[in-house]
C-alpha atoms as a PDB file:
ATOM      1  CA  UNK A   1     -20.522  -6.175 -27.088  1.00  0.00           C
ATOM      2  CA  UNK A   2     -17.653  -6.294 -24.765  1.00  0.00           C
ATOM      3  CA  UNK A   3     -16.924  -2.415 -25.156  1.00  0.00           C
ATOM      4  CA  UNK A   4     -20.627  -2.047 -24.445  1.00  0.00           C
ATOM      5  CA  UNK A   5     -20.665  -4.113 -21.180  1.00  0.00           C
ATOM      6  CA  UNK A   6     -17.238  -2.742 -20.203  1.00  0.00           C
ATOM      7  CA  UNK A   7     -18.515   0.996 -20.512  1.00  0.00           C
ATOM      8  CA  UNK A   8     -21.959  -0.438 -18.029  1.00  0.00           C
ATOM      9  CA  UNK A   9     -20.053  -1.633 -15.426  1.00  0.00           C
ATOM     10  CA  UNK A  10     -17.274   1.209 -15.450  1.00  0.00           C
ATOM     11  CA  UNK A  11     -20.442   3.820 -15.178  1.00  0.00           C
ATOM     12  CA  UNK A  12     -22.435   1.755 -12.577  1.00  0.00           C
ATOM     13  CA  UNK A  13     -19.209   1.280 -10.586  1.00  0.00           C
ATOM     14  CA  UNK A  14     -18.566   4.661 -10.645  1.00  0.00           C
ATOM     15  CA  UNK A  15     -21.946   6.285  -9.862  1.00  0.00           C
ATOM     16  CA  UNK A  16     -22.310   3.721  -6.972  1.00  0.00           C
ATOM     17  CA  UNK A  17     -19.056   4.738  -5.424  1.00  0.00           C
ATOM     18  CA  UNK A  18     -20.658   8.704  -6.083  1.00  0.00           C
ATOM     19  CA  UNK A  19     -23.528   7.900  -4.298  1.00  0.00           C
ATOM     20  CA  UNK A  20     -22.204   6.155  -1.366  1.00  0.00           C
ATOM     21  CA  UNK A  21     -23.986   2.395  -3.024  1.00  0.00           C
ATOM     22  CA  UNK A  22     -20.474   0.647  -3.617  1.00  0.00           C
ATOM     23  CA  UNK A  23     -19.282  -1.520  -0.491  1.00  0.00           C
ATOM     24  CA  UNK A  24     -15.693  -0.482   0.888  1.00  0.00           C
ATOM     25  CA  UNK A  25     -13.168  -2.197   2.918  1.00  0.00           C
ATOM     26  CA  UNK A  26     -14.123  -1.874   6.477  1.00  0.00           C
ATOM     27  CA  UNK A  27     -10.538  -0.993   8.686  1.00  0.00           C
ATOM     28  CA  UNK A  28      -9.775  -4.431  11.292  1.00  0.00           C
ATOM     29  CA  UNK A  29     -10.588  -3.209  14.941  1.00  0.00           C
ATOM     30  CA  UNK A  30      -7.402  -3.852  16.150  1.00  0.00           C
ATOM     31  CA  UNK A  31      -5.705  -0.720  14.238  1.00  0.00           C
ATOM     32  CA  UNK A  32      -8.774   1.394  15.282  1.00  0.00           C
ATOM     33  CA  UNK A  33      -8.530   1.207  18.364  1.00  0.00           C
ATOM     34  CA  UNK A  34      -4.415   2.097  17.737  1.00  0.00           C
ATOM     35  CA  UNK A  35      -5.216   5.274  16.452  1.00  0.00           C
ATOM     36  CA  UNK A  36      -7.776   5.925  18.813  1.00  0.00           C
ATOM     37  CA  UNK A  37      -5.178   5.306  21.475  1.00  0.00           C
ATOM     38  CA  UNK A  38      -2.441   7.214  19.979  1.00  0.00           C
ATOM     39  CA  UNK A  39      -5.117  10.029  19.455  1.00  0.00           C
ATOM     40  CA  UNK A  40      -6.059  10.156  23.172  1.00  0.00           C
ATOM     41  CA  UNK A  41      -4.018  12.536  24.898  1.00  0.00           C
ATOM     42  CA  UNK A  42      -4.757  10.527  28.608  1.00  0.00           C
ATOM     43  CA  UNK A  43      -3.407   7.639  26.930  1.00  0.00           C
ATOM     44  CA  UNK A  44       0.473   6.971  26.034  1.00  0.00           C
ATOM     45  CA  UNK A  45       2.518   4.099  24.849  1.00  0.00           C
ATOM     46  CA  UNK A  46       1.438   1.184  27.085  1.00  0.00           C
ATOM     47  CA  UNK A  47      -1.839   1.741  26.518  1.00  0.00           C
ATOM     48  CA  UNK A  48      -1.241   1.443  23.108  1.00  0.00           C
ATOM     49  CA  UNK A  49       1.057  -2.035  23.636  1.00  0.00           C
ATOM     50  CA  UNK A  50      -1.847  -3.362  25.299  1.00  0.00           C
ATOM     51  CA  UNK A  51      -4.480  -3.091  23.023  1.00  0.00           C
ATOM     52  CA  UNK A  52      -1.876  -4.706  19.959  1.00  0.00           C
ATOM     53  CA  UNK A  53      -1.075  -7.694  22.775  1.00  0.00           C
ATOM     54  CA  UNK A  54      -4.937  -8.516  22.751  1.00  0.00           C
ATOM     55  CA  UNK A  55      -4.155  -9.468  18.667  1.00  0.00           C
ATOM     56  CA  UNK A  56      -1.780 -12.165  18.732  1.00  0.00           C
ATOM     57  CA  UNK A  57      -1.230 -12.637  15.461  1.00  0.00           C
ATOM     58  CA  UNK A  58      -0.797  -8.496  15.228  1.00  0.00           C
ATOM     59  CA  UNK A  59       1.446  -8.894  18.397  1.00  0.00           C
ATOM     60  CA  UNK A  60       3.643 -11.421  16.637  1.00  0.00           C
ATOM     61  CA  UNK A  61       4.095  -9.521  13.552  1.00  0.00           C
ATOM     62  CA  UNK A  62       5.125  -6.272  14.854  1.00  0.00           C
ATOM     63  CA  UNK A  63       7.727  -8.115  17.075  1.00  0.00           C
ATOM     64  CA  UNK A  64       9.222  -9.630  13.938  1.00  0.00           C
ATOM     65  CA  UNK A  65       9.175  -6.697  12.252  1.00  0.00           C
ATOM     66  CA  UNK A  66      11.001  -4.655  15.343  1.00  0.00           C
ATOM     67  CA  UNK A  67      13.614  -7.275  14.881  1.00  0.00           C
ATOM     68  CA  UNK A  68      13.996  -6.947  11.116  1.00  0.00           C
ATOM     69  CA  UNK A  69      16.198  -4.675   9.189  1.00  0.00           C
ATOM     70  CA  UNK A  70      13.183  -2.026   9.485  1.00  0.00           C
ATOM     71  CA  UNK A  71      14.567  -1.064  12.873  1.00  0.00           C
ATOM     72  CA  UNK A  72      17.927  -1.998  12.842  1.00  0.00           C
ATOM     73  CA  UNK A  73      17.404  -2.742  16.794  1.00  0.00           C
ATOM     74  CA  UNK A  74      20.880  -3.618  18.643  1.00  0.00           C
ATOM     75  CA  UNK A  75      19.928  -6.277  20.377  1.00  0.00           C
ATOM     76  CA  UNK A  76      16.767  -8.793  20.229  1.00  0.00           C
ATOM     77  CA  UNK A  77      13.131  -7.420  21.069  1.00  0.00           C
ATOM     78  CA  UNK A  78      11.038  -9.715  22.166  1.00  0.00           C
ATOM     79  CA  UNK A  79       7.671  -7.784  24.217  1.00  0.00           C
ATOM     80  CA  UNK A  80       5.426  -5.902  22.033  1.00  0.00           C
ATOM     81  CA  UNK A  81       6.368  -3.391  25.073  1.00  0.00           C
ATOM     82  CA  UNK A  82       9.815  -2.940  23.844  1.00  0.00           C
ATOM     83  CA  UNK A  83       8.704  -2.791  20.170  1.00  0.00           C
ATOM     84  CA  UNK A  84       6.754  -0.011  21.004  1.00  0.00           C
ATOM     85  CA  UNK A  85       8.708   1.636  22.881  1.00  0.00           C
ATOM     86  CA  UNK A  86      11.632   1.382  20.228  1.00  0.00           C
ATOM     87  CA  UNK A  87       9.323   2.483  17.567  1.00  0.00           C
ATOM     88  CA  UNK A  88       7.335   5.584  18.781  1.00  0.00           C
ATOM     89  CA  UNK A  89       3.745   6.609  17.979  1.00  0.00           C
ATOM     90  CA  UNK A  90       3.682   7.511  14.692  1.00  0.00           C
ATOM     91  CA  UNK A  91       6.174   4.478  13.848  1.00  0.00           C
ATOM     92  CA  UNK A  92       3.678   1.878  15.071  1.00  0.00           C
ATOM     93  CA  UNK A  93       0.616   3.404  13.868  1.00  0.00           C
ATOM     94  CA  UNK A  94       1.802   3.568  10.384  1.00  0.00           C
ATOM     95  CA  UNK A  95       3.464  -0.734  11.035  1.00  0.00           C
ATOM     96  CA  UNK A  96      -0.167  -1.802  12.688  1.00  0.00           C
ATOM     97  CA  UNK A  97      -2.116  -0.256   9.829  1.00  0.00           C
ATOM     98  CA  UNK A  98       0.553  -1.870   6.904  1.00  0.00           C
ATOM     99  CA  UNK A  99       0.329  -5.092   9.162  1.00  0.00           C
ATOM    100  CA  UNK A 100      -3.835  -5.750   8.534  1.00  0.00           C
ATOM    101  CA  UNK A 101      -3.942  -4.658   5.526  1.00  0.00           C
ATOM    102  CA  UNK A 102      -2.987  -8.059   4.348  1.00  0.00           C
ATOM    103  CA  UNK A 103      -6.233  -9.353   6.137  1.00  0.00           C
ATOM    104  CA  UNK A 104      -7.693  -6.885   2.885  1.00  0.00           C
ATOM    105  CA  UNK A 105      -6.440  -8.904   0.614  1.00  0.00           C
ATOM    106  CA  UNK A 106      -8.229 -12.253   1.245  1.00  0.00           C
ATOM    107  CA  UNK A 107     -10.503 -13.536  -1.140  1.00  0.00           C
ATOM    108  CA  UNK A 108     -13.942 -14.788  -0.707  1.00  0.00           C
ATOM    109  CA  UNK A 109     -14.223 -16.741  -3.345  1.00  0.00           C
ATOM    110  CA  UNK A 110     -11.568 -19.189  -5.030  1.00  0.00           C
ATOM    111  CA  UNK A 111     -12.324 -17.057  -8.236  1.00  0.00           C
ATOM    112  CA  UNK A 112     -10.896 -14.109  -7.245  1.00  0.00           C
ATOM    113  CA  UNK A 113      -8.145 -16.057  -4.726  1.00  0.00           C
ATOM    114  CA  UNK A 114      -5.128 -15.771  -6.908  1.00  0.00           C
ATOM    115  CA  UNK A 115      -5.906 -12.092  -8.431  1.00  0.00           C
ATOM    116  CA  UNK A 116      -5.767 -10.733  -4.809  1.00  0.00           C
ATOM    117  CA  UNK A 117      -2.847 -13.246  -4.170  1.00  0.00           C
ATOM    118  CA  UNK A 118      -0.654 -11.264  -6.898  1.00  0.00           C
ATOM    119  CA  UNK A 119      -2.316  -8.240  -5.857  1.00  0.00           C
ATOM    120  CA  UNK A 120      -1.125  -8.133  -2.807  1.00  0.00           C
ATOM    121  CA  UNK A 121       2.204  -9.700  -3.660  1.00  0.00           C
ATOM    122  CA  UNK A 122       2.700  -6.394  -5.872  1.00  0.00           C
ATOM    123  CA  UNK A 123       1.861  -4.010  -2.935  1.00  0.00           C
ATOM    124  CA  UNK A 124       4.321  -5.833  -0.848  1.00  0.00           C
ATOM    125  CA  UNK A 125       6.714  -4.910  -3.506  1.00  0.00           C
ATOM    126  CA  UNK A 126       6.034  -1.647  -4.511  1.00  0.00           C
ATOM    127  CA  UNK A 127       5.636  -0.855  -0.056  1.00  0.00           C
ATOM    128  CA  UNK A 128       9.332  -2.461   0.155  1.00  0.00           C
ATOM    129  CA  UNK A 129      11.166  -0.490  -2.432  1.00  0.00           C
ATOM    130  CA  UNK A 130       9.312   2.671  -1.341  1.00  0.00           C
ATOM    131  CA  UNK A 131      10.382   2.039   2.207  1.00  0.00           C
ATOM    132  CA  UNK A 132      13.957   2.001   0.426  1.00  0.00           C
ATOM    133  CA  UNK A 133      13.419   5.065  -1.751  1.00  0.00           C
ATOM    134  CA  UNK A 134      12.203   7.358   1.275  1.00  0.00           C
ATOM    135  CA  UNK A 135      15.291   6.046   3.486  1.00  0.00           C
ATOM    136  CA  UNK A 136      17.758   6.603   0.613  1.00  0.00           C
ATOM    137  CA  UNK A 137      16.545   9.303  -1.503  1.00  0.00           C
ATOM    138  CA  UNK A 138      14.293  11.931   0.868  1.00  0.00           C
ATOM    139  CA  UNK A 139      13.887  13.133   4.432  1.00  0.00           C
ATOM    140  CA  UNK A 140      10.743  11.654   4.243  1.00  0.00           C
ATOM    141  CA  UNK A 141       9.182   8.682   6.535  1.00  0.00           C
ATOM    142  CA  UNK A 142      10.535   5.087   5.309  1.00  0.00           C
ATOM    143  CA  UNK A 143       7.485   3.468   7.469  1.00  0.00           C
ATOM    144  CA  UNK A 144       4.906   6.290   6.031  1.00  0.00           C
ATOM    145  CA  UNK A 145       6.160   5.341   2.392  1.00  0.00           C
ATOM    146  CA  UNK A 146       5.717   1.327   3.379  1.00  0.00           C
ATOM    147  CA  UNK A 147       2.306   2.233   3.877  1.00  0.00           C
ATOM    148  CA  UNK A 148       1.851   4.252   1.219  1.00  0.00           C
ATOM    149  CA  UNK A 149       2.975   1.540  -0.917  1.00  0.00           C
ATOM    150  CA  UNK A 150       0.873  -0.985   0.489  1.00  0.00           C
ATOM    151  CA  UNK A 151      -2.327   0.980   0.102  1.00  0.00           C
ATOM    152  CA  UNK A 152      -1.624   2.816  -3.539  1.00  0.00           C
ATOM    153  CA  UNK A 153      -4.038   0.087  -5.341  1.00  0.00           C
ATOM    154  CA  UNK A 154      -6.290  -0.357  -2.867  1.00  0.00           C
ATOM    155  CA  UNK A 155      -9.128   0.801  -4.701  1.00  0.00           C
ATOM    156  CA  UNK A 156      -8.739  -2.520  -6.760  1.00  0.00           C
ATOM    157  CA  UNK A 157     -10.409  -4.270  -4.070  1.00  0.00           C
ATOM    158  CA  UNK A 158     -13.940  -3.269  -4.152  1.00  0.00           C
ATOM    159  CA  UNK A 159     -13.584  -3.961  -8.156  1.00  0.00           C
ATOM    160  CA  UNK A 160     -12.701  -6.972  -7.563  1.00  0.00           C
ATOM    161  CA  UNK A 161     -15.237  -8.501  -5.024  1.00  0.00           C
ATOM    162  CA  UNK A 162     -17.960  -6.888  -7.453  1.00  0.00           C
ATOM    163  CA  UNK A 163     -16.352  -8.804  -9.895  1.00  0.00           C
ATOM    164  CA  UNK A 164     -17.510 -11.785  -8.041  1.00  0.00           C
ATOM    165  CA  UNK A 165     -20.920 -11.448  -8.865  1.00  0.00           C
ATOM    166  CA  UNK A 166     -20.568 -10.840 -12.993  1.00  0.00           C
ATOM    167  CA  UNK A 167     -19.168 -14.219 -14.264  1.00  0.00           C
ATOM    168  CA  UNK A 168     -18.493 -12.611 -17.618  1.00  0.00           C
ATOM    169  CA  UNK A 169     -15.875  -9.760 -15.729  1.00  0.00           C
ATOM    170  CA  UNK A 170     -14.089 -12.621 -13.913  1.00  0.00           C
ATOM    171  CA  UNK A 171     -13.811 -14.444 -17.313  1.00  0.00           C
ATOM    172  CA  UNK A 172     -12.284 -11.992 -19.098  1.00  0.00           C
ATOM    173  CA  UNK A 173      -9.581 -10.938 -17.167  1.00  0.00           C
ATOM    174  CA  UNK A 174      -8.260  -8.399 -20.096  1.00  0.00           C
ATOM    175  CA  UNK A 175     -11.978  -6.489 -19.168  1.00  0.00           C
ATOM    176  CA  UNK A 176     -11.131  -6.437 -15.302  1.00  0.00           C
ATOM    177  CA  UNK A 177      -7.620  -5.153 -16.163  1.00  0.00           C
ATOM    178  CA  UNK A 178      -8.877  -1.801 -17.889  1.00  0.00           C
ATOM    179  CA  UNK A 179     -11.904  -1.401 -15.701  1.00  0.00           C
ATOM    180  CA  UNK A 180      -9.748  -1.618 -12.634  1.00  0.00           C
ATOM    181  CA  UNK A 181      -7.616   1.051 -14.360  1.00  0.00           C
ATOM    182  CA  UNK A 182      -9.390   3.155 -15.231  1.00  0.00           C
ATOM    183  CA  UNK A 183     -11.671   2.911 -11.875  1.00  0.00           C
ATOM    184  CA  UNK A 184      -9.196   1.977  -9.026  1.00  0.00           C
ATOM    185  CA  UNK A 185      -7.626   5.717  -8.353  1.00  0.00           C
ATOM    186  CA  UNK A 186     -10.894   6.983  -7.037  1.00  0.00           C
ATOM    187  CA  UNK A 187     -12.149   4.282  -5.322  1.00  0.00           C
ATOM    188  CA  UNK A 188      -9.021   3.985  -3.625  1.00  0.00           C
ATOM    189  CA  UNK A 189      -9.444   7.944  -2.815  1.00  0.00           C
ATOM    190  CA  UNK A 190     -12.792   6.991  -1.410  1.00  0.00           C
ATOM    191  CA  UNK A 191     -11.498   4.154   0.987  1.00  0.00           C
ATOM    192  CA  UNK A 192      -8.698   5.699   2.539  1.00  0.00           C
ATOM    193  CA  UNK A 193     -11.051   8.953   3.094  1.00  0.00           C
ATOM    194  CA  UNK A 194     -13.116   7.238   4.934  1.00  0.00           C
ATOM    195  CA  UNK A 195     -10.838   5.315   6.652  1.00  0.00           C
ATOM    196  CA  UNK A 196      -9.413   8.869   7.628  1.00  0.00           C
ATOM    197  CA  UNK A 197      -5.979   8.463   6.247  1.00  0.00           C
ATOM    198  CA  UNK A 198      -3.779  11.470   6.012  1.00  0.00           C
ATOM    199  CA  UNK A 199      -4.290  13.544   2.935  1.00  0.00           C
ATOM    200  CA  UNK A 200      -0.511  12.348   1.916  1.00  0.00           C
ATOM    201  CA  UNK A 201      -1.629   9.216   1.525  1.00  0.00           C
ATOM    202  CA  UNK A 202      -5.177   9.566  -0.010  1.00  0.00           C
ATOM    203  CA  UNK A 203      -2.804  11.356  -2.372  1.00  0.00           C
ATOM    204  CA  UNK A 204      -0.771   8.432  -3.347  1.00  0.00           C
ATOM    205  CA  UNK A 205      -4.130   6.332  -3.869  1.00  0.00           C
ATOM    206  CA  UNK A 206      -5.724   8.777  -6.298  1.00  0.00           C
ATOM    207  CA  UNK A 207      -2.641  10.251  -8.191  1.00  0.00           C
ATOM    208  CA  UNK A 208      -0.072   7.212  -7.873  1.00  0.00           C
ATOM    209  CA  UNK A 209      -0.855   6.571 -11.890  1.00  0.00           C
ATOM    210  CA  UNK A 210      -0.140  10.503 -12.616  1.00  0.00           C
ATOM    211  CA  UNK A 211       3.349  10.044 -14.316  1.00  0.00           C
ATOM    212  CA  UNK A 212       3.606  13.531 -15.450  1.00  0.00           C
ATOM    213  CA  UNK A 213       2.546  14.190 -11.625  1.00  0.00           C
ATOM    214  CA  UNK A 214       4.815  17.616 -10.040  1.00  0.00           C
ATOM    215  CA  UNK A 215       4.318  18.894  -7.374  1.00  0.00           C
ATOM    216  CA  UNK A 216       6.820  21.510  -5.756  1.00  0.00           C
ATOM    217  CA  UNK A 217       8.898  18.822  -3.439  1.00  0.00           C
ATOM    218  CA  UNK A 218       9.245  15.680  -2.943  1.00  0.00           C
ATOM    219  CA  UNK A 219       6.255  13.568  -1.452  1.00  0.00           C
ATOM    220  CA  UNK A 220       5.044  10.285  -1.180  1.00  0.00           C
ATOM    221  CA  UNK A 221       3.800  10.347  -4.414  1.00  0.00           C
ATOM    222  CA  UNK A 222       7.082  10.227  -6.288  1.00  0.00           C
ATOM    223  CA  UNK A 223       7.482   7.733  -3.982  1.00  0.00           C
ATOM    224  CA  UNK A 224       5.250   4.934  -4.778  1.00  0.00           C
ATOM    225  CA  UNK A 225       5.493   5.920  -8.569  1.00  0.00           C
ATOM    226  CA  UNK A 226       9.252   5.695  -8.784  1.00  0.00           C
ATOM    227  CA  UNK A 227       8.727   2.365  -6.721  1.00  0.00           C
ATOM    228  CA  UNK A 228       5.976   1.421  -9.216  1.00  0.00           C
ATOM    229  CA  UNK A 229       7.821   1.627 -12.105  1.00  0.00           C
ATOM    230  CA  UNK A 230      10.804  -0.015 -10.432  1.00  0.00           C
ATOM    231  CA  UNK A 231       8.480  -2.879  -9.778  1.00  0.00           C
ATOM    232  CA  UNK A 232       7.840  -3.806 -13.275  1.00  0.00           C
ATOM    233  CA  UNK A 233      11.146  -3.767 -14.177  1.00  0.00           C
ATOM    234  CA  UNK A 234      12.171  -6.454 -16.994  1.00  0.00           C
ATOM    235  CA  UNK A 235       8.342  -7.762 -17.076  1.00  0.00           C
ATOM    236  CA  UNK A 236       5.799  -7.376 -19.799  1.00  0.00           C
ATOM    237  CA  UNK A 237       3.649  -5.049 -18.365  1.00  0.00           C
ATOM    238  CA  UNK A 238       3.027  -1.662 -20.211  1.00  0.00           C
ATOM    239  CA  UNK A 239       5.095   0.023 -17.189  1.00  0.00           C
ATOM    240  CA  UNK A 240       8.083  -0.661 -18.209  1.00  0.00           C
ATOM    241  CA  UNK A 241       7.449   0.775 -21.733  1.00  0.00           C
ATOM    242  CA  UNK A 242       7.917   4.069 -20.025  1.00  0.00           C
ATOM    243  CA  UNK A 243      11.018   6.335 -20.804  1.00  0.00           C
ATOM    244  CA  UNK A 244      11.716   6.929 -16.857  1.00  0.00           C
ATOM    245  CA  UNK A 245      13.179  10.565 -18.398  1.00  0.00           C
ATOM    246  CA  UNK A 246      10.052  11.826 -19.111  1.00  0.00           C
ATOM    247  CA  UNK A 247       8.820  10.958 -15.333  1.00  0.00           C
ATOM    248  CA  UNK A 248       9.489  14.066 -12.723  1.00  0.00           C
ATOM    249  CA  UNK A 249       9.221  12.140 -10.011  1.00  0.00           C
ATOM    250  CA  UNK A 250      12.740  10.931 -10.682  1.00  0.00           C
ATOM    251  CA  UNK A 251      14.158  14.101 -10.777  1.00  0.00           C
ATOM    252  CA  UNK A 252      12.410  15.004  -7.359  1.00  0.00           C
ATOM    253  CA  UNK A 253      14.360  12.584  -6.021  1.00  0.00           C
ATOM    254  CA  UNK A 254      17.319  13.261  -7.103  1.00  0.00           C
ATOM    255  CA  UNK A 255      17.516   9.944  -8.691  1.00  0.00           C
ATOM    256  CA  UNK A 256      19.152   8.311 -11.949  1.00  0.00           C
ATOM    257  CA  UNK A 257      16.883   6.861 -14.276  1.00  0.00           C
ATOM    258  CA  UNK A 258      19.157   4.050 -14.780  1.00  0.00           C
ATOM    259  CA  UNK A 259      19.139   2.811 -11.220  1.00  0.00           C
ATOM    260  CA  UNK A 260      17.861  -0.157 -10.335  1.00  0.00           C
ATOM    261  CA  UNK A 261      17.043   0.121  -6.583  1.00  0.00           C
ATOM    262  CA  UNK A 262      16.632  -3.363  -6.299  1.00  0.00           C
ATOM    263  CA  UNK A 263      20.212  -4.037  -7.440  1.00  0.00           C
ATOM    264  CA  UNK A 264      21.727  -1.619  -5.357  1.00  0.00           C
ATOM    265  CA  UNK A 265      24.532  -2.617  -3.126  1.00  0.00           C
ATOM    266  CA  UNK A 266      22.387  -2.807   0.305  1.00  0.00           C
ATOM    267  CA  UNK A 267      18.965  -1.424  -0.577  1.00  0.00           C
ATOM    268  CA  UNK A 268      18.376  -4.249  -2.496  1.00  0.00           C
ATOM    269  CA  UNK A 269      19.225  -6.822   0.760  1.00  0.00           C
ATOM    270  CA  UNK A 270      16.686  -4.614   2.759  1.00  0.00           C
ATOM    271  CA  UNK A 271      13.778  -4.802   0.163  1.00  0.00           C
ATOM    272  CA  UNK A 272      14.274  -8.399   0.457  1.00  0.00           C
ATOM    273  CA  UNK A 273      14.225  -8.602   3.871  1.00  0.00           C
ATOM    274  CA  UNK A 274      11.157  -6.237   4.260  1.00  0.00           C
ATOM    275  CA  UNK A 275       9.284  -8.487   1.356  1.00  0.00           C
ATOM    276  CA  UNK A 276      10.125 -11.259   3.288  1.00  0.00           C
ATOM    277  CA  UNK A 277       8.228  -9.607   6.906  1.00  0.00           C
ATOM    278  CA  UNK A 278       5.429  -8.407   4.892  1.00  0.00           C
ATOM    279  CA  UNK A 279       4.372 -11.410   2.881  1.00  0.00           C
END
């Protein structure tokens, strides 16, 4: 029976996300009107500190996080002027999207509370040690691969909240598990398409689970996988089964597959302290 009812909801899940039926995350005004700001050529960096300073809680955040070891700033900022002027456009874009998607994350329903709790407390994770990987390992953005890390299992969302309304699913939590993965990569696709993401990061959404994934360089994807993997590290979870040898990504970038990023001397102080802003 459970097969049978597992098979239902994977198909109805999946055909309502084809035909546009399935309800997605909406994107918080606040980082709308960011990247509508950073879009508009009349507009420039002020403009852009104003409309974050109408979101105090927003405002608050990114000033902690332009004082934490993110930014490495020399001496204390304390305006949301300052943090965006320190950071640059593309720097706070991808910080005020990573910033609300926490407000994602918050259950409706006490049901579903601590599944989006851990949820989100893995994201935070994986974002953190990609942030470290892209810093230490590529030439590629650390604050890119922070969101990229935050947003790889976003398509677990929408399974979730229709979770809420099949008492059996949120019962058998062993059910949700494989119908989120088998379902999650292209709803996540879905969401950050039509929250206009860059393809880079749609990418990371849909092929983040790809561990035979190889491309010709580098990308974001090798991030958040190596980061993945280095999440579950020493847990139960059928991750860390994996023979990290047989993963490219590691190779991409250039990395052992005995390192432990999270042990290494420094990296593992600034995944801490980038946890620590997030969550």
């Amino acid at each position: 029976m459970g097969s049978n009812l597992e098979q239902k909801l994977i198909d109805e899940l999946l055909e309502d996300l084809e035909n546009n039926r399935l309800v997605l995350p909406t994107l918080p005004e606040v980082a709308l009107r960011v990247r509508d700001t950073l879009e508009d050529e009349s507009m420039g960096l002020p403009e852009v500190a104003q409309v974050i300073t109408s979101d105090t809680a927003v405002s608050a955040r990114l000033i902690q996080i332009a004082n934490s070891p993110l930014l490495r700033a020399n001496r204390q900022i304390d305006t949301v002027e300052l943090a965006v002027s320190r950071m640059g456009s593309d720097m706070v874009r991808n910080l005020v999207m990573s910033i609300v998607m926490e407000q994602m994350f918050q259950a409706t329903t006490d049901a579903t509370d601590s599944r989006l709790r851990d949820l989100w407390e893995h994201s935070t994770t994986v974002a953190a040690i990609s942030h470290a990987l892209a810093n230490k390992f590529t030439r590629l953005k650390p604050d890119q691969a922070l969101l990229a890390g935050l947003v790889h299992d976003i398509g677990s969302l929408p399974i979730i909240a229709r979770a809420e309304d099949v008492p059996d699913l949120l019962r058998n939590t062993d059910m949700l598990d494989r119908i989120i993965k088998q379902t999650h990569n292209k709803v996540g696709k879905a969401i950050l398409t039509k929250w206009n993401f860059p393809q880079e990061i749609i990418d990371v959404a849909e092929k983040h689970d790809t561990l035979n994934y190889d491309s010709s360089k580098a990308d974001y994807v090798d991030i958040v996988i190596v980061a993945n993997l280095q999440s579950y590290l020493g847990t139960s979870h059928r991750l860390n089964e994996i023979d990290w040898k047989t993963v490219p990504s590691f190779k991409k970038l250039d990395m052992e597959t005995d390192v432990n990023i999270v042990n290494m001397a420094g990296t593992g102080d600034d995944i801490k302290a980038i946890k620590s802003v997030l969550s």
